[in-house]
C-alpha atoms as a PDB file:
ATOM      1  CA  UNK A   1     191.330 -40.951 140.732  1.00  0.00           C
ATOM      2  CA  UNK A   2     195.150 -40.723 140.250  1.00  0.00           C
ATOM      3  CA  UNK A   3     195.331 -39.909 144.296  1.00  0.00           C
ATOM      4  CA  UNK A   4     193.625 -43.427 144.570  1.00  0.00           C
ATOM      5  CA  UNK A   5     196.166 -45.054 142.911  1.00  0.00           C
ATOM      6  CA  UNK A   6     193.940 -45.695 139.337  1.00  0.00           C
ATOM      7  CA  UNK A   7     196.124 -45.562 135.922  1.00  0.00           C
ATOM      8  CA  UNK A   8     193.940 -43.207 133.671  1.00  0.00           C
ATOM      9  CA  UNK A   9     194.171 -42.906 130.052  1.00  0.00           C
ATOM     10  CA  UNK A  10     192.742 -41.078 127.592  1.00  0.00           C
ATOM     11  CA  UNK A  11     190.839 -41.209 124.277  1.00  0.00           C
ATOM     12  CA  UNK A  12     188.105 -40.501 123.125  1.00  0.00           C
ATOM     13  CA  UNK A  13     186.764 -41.991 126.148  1.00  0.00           C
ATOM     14  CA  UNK A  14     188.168 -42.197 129.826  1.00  0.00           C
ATOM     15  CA  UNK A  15     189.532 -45.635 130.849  1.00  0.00           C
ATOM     16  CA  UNK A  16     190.504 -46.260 134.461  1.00  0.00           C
ATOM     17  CA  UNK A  17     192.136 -49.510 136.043  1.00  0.00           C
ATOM     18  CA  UNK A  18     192.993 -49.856 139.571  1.00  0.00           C
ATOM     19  CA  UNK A  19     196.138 -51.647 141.006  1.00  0.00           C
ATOM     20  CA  UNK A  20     194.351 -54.771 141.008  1.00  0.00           C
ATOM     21  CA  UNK A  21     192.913 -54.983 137.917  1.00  0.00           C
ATOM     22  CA  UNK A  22     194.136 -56.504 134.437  1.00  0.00           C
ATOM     23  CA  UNK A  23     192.364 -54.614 131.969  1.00  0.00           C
ATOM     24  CA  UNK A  24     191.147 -50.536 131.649  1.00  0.00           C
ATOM     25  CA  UNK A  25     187.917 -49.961 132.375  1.00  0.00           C
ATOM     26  CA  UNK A  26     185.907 -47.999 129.479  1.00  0.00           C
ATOM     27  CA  UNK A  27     183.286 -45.279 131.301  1.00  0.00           C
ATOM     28  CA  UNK A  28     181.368 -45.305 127.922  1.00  0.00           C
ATOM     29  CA  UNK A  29     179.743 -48.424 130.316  1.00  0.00           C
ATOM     30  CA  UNK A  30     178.844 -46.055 132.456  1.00  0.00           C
ATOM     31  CA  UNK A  31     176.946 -43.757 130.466  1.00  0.00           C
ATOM     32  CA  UNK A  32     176.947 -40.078 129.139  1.00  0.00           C
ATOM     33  CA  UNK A  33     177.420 -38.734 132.281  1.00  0.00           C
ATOM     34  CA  UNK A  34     180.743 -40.329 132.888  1.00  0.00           C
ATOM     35  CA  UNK A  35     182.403 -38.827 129.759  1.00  0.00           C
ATOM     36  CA  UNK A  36     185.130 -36.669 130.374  1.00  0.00           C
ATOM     37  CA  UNK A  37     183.238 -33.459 129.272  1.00  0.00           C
ATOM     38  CA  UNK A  38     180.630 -34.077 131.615  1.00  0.00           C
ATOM     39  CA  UNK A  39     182.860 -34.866 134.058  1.00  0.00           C
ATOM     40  CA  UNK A  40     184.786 -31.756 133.834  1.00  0.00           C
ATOM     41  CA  UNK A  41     181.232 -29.761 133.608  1.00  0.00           C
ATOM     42  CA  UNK A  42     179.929 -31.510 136.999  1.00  0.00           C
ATOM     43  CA  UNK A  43     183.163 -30.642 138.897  1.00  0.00           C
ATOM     44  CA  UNK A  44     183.283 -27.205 137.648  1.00  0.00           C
ATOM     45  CA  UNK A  45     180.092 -26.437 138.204  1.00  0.00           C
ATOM     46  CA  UNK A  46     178.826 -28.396 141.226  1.00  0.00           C
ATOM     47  CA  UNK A  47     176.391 -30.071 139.110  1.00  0.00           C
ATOM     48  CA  UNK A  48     175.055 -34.061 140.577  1.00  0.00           C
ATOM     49  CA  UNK A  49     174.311 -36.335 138.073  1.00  0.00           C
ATOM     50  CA  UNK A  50     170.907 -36.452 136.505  1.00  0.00           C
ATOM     51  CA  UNK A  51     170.344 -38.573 133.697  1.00  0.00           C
ATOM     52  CA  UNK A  52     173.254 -41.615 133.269  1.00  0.00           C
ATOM     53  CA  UNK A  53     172.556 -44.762 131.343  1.00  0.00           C
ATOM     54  CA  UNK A  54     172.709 -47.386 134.560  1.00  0.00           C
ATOM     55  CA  UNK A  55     170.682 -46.775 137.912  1.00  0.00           C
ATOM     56  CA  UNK A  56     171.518 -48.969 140.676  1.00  0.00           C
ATOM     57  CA  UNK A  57     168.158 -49.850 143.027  1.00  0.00           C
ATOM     58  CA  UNK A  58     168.394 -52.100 146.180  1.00  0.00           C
ATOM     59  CA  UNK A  59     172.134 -53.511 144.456  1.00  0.00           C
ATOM     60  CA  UNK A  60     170.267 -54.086 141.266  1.00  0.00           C
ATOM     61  CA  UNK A  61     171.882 -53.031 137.752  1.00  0.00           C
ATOM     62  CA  UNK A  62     168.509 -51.128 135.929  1.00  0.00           C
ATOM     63  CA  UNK A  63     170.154 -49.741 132.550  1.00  0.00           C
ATOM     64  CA  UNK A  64     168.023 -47.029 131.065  1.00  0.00           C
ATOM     65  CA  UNK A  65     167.394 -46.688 126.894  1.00  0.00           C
ATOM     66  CA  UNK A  66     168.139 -43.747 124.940  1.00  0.00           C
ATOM     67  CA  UNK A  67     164.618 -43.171 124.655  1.00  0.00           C
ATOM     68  CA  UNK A  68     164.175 -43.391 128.121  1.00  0.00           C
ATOM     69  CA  UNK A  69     167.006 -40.996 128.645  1.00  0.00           C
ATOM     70  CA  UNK A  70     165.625 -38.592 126.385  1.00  0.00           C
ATOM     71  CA  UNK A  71     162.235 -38.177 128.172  1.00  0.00           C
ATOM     72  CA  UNK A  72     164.173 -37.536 131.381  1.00  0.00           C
ATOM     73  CA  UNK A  73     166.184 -34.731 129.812  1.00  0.00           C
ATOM     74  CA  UNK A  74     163.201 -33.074 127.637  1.00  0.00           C
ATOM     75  CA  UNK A  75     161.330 -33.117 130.878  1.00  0.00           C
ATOM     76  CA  UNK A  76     164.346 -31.749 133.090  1.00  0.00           C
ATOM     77  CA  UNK A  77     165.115 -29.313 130.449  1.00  0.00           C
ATOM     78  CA  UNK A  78     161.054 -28.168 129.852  1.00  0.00           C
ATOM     79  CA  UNK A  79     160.927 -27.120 133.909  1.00  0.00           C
ATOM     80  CA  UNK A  80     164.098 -24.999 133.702  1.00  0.00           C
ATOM     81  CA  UNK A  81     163.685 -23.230 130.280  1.00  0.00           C
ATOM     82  CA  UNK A  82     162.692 -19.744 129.282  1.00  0.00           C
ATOM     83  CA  UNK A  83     161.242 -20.377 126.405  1.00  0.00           C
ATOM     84  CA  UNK A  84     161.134 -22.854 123.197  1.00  0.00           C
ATOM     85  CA  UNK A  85     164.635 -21.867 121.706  1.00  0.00           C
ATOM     86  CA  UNK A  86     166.201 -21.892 124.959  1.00  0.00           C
ATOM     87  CA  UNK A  87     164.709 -25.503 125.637  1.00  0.00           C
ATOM     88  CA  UNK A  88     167.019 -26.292 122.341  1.00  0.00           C
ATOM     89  CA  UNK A  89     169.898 -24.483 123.155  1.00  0.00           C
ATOM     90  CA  UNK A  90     169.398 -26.263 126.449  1.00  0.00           C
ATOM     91  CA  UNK A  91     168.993 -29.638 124.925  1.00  0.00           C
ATOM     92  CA  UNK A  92     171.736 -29.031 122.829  1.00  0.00           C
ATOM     93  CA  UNK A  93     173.969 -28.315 126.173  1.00  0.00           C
ATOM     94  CA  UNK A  94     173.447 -31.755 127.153  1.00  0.00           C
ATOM     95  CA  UNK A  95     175.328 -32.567 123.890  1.00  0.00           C
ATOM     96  CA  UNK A  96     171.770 -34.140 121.960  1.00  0.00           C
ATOM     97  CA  UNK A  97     172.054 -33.467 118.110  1.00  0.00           C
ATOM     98  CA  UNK A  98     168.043 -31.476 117.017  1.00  0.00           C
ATOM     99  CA  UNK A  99     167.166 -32.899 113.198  1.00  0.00           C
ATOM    100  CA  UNK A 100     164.434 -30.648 112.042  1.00  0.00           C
ATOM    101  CA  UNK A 101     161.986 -31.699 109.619  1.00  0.00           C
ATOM    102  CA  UNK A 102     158.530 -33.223 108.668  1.00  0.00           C
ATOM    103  CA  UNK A 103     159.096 -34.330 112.252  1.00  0.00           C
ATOM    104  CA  UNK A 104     161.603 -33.146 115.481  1.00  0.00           C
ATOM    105  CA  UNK A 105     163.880 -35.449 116.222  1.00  0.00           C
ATOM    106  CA  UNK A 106     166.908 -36.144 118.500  1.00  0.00           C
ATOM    107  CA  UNK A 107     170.247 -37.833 118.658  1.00  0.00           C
ATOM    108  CA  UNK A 108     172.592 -38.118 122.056  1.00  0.00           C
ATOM    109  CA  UNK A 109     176.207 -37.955 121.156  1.00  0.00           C
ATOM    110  CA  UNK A 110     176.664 -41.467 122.774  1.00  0.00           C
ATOM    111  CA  UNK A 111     173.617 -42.745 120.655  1.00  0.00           C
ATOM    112  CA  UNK A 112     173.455 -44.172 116.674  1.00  0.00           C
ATOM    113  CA  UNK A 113     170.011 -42.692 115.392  1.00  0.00           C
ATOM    114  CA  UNK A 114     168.053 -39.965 115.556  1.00  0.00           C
ATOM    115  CA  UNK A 115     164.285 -40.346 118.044  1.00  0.00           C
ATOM    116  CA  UNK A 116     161.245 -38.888 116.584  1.00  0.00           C
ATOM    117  CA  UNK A 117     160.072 -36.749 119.887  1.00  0.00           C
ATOM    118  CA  UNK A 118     156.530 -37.889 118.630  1.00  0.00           C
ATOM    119  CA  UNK A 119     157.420 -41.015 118.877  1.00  0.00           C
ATOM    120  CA  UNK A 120     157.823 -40.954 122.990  1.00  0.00           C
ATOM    121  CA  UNK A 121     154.437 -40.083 122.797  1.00  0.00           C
ATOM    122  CA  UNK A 122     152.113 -37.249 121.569  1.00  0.00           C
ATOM    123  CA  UNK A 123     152.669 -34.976 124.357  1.00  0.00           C
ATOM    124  CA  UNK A 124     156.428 -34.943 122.728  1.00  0.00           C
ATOM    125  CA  UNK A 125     156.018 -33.990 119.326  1.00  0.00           C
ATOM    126  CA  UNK A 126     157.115 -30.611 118.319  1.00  0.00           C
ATOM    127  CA  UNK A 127     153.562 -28.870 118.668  1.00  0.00           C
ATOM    128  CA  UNK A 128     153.103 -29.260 121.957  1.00  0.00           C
ATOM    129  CA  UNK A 129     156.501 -28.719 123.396  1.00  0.00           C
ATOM    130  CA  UNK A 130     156.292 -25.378 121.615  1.00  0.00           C
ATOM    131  CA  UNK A 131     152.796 -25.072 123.362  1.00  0.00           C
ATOM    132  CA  UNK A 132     154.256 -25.910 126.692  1.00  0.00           C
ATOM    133  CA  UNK A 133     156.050 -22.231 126.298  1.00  0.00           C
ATOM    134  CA  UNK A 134     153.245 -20.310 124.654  1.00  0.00           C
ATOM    135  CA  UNK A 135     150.162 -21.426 126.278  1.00  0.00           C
ATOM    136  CA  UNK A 136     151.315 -23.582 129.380  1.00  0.00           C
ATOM    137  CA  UNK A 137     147.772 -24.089 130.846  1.00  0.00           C
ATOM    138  CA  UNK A 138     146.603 -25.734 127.494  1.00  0.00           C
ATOM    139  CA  UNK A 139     149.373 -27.812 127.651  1.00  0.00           C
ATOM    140  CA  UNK A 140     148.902 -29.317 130.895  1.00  0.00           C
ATOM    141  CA  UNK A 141     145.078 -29.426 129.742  1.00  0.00           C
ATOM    142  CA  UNK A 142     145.679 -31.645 126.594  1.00  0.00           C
ATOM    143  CA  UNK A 143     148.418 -33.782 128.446  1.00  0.00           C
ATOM    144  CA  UNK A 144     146.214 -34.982 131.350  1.00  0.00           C
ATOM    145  CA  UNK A 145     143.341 -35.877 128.371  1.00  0.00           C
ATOM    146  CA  UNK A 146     146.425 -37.691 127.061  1.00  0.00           C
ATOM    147  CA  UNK A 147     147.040 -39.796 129.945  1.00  0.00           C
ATOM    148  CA  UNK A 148     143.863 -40.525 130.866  1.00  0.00           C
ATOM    149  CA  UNK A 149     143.389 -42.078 127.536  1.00  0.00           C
ATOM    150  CA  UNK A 150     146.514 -43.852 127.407  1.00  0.00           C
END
């Protein structure tokens, strides 16, 4: 960014402004993905971005919710886990915040209140992600009886 001629500074967010511009721009706008950390993590890693707060479809602005958000990273994060507690580590990775309790529930850094996993839907509470590890085929089993209904 500094090559292209952008003033950066630094806090507990990134802010950018370009030789034309007046004011910084904050990347919090942009989404998790655009914090420094995750910057960082992507360029180190060779990672592409996979779940960021604004899409951009035919040059229109589709921001996504946190609950949205979440959905896309407990499904991302179910296809590449081992098992249940690497699914949380995993989560965790992606810098969400795990509440255990009556119910499982999840916080991104970024957002201000913990999401009831059952409350994205029954195949999200805590039972059945644990049965998407142990019994996989039951899973899949219950979820399409799920949809169907719903």
């Amino acid at each position: 960014m500094q090559s292209q001629k952008y003033e950066i500074k630094r806090g507990k967010y990134l802010y950018f402004k370009g030789e034309k511009n007046k004011m910084f721009f904050n990347t919090k706008l942009l989404g998790t993905a655009y914090t420094e950390k995750s910057i960082r993590k992507r360029i180190e890693n060779h990672i592409e971005i996979k779940n960021h707060k604004i899409h951009i479809y035919d040059d229109k602005i589709v921001k996504m919710s946190y609950r949205k958000r979440l959905k896309l990273s407990i499904d991302n994060t179910l296809k590449t886990a081992e098992n249940y507690d690497d699914f949380l580590r995993l989560l965790r990775s992606e810098d969400y915040e795990i509440k255990f309790g009556k119910h499982i529930a999840f916080k991104h850094i970024t957002g201000s209140r913990f999401i009831r996993a059952e409350s994205l839907g029954i195949e999200y509470s805590e039972d059945m992600l644990k049965m998407y590890f142990i019994n996989n085929e039951e899973y899949q089993k219950l979820k399409t009886e799920i949809d169907e209904i719903g």
